[in-house]
Protein backbone atom coordinates (compact mmCIF):
# COMPACT_ATOMS: atom_id res chain seq x y z
CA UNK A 1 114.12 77.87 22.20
CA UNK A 2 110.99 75.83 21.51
CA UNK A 3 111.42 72.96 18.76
CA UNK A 4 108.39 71.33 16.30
CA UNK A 5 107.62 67.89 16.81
CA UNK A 6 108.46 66.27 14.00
CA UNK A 7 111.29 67.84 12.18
CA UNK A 8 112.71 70.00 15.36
CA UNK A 9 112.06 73.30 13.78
CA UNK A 10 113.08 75.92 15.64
CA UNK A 11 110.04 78.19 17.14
CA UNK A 12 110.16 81.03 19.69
CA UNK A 13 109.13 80.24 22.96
CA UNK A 14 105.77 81.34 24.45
CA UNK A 15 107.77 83.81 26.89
CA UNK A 16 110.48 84.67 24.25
CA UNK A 17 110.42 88.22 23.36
CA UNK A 18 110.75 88.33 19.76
CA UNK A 19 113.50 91.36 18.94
CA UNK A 20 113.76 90.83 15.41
CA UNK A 21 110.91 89.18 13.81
CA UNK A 22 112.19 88.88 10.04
CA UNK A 23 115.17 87.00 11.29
CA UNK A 24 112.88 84.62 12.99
CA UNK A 25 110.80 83.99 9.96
CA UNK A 26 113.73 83.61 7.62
CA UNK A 27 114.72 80.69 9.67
CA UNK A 28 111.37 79.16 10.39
CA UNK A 29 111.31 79.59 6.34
CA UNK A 30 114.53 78.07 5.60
CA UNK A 31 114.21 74.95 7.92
CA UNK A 32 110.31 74.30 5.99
CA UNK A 33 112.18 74.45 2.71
CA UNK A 34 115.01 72.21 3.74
CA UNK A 35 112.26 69.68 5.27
CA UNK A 36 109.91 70.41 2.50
CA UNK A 37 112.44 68.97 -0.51
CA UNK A 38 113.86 66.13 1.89
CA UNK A 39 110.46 64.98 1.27
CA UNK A 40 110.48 65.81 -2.53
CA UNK A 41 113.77 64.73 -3.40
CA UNK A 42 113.36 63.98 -7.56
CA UNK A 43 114.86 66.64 -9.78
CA UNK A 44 113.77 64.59 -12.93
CA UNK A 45 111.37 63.76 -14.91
CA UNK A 46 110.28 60.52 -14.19
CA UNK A 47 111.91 60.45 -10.63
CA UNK A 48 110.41 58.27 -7.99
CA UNK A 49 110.58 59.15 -4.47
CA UNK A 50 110.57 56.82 -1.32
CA UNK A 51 111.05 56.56 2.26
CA UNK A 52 114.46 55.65 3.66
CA UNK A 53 113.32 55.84 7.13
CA UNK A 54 110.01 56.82 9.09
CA UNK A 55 110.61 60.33 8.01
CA UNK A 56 113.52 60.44 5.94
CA UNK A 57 113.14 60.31 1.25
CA UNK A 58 115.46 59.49 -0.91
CA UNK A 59 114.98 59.50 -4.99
CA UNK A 60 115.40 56.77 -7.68
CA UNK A 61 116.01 58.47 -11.29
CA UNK A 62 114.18 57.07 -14.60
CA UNK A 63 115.01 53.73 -15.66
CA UNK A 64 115.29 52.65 -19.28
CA UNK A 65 112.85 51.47 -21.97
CA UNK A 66 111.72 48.30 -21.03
CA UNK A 67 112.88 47.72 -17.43
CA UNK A 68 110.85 47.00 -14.78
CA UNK A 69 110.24 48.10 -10.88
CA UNK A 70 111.80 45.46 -8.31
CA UNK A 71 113.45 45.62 -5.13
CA UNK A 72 117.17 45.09 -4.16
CA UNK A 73 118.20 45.25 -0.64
CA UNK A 74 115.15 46.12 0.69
CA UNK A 75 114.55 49.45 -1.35
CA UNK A 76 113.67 50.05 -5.03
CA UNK A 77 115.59 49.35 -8.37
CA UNK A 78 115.26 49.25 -11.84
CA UNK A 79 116.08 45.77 -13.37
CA UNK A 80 116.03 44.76 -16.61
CA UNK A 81 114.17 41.22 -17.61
CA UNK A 82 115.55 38.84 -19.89
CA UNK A 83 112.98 37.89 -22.73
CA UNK A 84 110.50 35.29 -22.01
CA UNK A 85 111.48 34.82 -18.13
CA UNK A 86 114.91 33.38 -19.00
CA UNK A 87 117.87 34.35 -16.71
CA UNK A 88 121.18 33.49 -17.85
CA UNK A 89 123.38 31.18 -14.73
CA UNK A 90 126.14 30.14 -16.27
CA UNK A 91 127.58 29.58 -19.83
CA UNK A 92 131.04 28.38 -21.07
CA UNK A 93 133.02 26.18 -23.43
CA UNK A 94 132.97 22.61 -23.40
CA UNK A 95 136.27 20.79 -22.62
CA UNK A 96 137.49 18.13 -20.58
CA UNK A 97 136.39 14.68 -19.44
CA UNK A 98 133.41 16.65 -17.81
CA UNK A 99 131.87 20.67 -17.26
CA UNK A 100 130.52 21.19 -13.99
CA UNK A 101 128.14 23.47 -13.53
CA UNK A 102 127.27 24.04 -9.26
CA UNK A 103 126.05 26.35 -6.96
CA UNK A 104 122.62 26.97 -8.85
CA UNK A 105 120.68 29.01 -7.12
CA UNK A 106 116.95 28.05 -5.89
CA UNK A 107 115.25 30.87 -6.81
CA UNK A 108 113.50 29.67 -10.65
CA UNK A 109 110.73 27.50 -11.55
CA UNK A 110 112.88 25.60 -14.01
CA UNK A 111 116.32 25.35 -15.72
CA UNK A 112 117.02 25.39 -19.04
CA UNK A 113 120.31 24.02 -20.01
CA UNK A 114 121.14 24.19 -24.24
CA UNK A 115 124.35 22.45 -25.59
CA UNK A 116 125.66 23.78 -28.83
CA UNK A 117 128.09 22.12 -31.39
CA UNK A 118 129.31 19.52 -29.24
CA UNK A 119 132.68 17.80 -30.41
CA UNK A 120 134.94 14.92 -28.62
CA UNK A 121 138.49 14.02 -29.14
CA UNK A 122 137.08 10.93 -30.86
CA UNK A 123 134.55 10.33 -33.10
CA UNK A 124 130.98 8.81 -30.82
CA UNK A 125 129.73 8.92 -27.43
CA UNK A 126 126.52 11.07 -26.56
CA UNK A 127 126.28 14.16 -24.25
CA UNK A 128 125.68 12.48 -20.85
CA UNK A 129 124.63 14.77 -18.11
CA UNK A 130 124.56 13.78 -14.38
CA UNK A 131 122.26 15.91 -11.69
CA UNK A 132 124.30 16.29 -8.43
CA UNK A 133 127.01 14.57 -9.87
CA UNK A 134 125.34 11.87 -8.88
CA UNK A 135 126.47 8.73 -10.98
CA UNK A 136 124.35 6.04 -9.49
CA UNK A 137 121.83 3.40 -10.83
CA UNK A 138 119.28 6.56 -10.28
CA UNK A 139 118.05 7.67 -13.88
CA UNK A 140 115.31 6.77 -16.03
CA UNK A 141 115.53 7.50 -19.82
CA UNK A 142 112.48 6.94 -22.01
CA UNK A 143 114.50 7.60 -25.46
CA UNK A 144 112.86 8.01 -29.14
CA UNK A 145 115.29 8.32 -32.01
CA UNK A 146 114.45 9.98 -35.04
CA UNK A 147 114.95 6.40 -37.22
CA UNK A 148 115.14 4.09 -33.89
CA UNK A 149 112.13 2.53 -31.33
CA UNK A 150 111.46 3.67 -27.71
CA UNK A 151 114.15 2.30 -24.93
CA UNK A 152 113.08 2.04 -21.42
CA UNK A 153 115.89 1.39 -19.12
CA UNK A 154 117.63 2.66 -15.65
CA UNK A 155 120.90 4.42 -15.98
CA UNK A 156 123.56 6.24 -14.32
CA UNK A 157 123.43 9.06 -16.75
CA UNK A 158 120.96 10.92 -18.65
CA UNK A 159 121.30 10.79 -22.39
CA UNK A 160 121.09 13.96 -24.38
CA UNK A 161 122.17 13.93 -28.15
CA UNK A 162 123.69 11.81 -30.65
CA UNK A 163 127.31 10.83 -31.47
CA UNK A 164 129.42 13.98 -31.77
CA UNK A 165 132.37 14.47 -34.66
CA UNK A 166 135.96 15.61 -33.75
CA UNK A 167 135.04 18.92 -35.79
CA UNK A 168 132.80 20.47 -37.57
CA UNK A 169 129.66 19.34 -35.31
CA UNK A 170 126.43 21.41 -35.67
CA UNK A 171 124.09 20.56 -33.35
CA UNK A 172 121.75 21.66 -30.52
CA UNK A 173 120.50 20.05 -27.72
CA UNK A 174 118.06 21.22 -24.81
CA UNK A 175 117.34 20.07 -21.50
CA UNK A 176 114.53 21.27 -19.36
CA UNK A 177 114.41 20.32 -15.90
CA UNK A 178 110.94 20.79 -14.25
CA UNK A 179 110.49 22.14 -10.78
CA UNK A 180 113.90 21.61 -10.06
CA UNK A 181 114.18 23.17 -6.63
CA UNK A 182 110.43 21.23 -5.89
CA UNK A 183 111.50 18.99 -2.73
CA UNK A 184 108.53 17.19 -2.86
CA UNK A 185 108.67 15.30 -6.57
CA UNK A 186 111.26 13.97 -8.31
CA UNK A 187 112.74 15.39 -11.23
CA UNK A 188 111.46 15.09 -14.75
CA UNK A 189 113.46 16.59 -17.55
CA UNK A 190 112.18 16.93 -21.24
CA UNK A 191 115.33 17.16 -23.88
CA UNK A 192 115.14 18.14 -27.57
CA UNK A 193 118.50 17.40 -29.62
CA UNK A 194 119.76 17.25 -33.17
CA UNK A 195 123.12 16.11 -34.16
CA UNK A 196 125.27 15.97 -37.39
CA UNK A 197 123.71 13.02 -39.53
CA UNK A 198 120.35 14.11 -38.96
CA UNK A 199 120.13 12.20 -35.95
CA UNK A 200 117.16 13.44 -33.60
CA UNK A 201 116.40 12.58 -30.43
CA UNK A 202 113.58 13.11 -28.22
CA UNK A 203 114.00 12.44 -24.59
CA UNK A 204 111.98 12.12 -21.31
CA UNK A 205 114.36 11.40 -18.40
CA UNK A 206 114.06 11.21 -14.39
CA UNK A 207 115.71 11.93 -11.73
CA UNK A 208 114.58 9.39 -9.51
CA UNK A 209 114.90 11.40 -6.11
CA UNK A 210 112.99 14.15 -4.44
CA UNK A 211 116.48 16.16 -4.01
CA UNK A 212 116.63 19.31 -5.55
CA UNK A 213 119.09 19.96 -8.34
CA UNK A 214 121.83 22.44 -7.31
CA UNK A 215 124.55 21.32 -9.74
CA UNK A 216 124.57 19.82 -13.48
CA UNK A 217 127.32 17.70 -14.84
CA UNK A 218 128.00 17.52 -18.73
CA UNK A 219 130.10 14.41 -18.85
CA UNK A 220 132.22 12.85 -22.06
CA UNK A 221 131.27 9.52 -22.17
CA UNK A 222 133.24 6.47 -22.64
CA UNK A 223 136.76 7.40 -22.09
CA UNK A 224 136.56 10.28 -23.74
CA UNK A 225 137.17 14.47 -23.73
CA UNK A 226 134.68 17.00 -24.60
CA UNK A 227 137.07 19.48 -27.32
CA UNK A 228 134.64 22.13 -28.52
CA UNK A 229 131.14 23.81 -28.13
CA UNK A 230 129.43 25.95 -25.79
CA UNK A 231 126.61 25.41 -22.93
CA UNK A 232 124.59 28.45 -21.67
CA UNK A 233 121.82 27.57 -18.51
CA UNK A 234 119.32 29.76 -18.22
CA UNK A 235 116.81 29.79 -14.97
CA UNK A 236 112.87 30.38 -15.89
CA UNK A 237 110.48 32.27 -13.79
């Protein structure tokens, strides 16, 4: 029995002698139906079809209002972008002498890190954030307070907002951190913070290395523990 090229469709040979004809069409017409909606797999509207292989289809249904066409594992998927570009990382509560943040992945232009209602065990200290957990002489902070004059100086830290309360903080501080997976420049981060007191700060801080950032550090300074608040990092495209 003779087969078709591409799909192996059974055909009579040239020699055959065809005894029943109507069988012989029924099956020719049932193997072009089987290959026919192999290659026309969507039973929706709004299905998408694709290869799986040189000559095999599979179907992706309708995705939701709003989502977008990407790939995952090498075929297609709906995903669903966050507004703006932002991606969340990681997010949590703040206690502890420090909150370490690691493993952040590569794959963003920038990171944007916001600290909310920040409180310590004892009155004072600013949120102090390390890149790497790297605490050497390696930081540059160029700080303007809302009633204070601009400070130059290394550090070992980066400075974000005021002096937090035991309770009742409300604040909000952001860090952006530019490039941050750029091994070719060092790291420049831009922070924005209020604190309770109407103390604002306005920060422009380095990273004095060409390393990229793969973990973040938000450290209580000066003895002591970080006792309430939250910290969400989002990744920008």
């Amino acid at each position: 029995m003779a087969v078709t090229t591409n799909y192996g469709w059974s055909t009579p040979d040239n020699t055959a002698l065809v005894k029943d004809g109507a069988s012989a069409i029924r099956t020719l017409g049932s193997s072009v139906d089987t290959t026919v909606k192999a290659l026309s797999p969507g039973t929706t509207a709004g299905d998408i079809d694709y290869y799986t292989s040189s000559t095999a289809k599979s179907r992706i249904g309708i995705g939701t209002s709003g989502q977008v066409l990407t790939v995952s594992g090498g075929v297609p998927a709906w995903s669903t972008l966050s507004a703006g570009g932002y991606t969340v990382i990681s997010s949590g509560s703040l206690s502890g002498t420090s909150v370490n943040i690691t493993s952040i992945p590569s794959t963003y232009i920038d990171l944007v890190l916001y600290i909310e209602n920040r409180t310590h065990n004892t009155t004072g200290g600013s949120a102090a954030i390390r890149v790497n957990n790297d605490s050497s002489t390696i930081y540059k902070n160029a700080l303007t307070y809302g009633n204070d004059s601009a400070i130059t100086a290394d550090q070992t830290i980066i400075r974000s907002g005021g002096d937090a309360p035991t309770s009742g903080s409300q604040s909000m501080e952001m860090i952006r951190f530019y490039l941050y997976a750029d091994t070719g420049i060092q790291k420049v981060m831009d922070i924005n913070a209020f604190t309770s007191g109407a103390s604002i700060r306005n920060n422009l801080a380095i990273y004095c290395t060409t390393t990229a950032i793969s973990q973040l550090n938000i450290v209580a300074e000066g003895g002591r523990t970080l006792t309430g608040g939250t910290y969400i990092l989002y990744g920008v495209k």
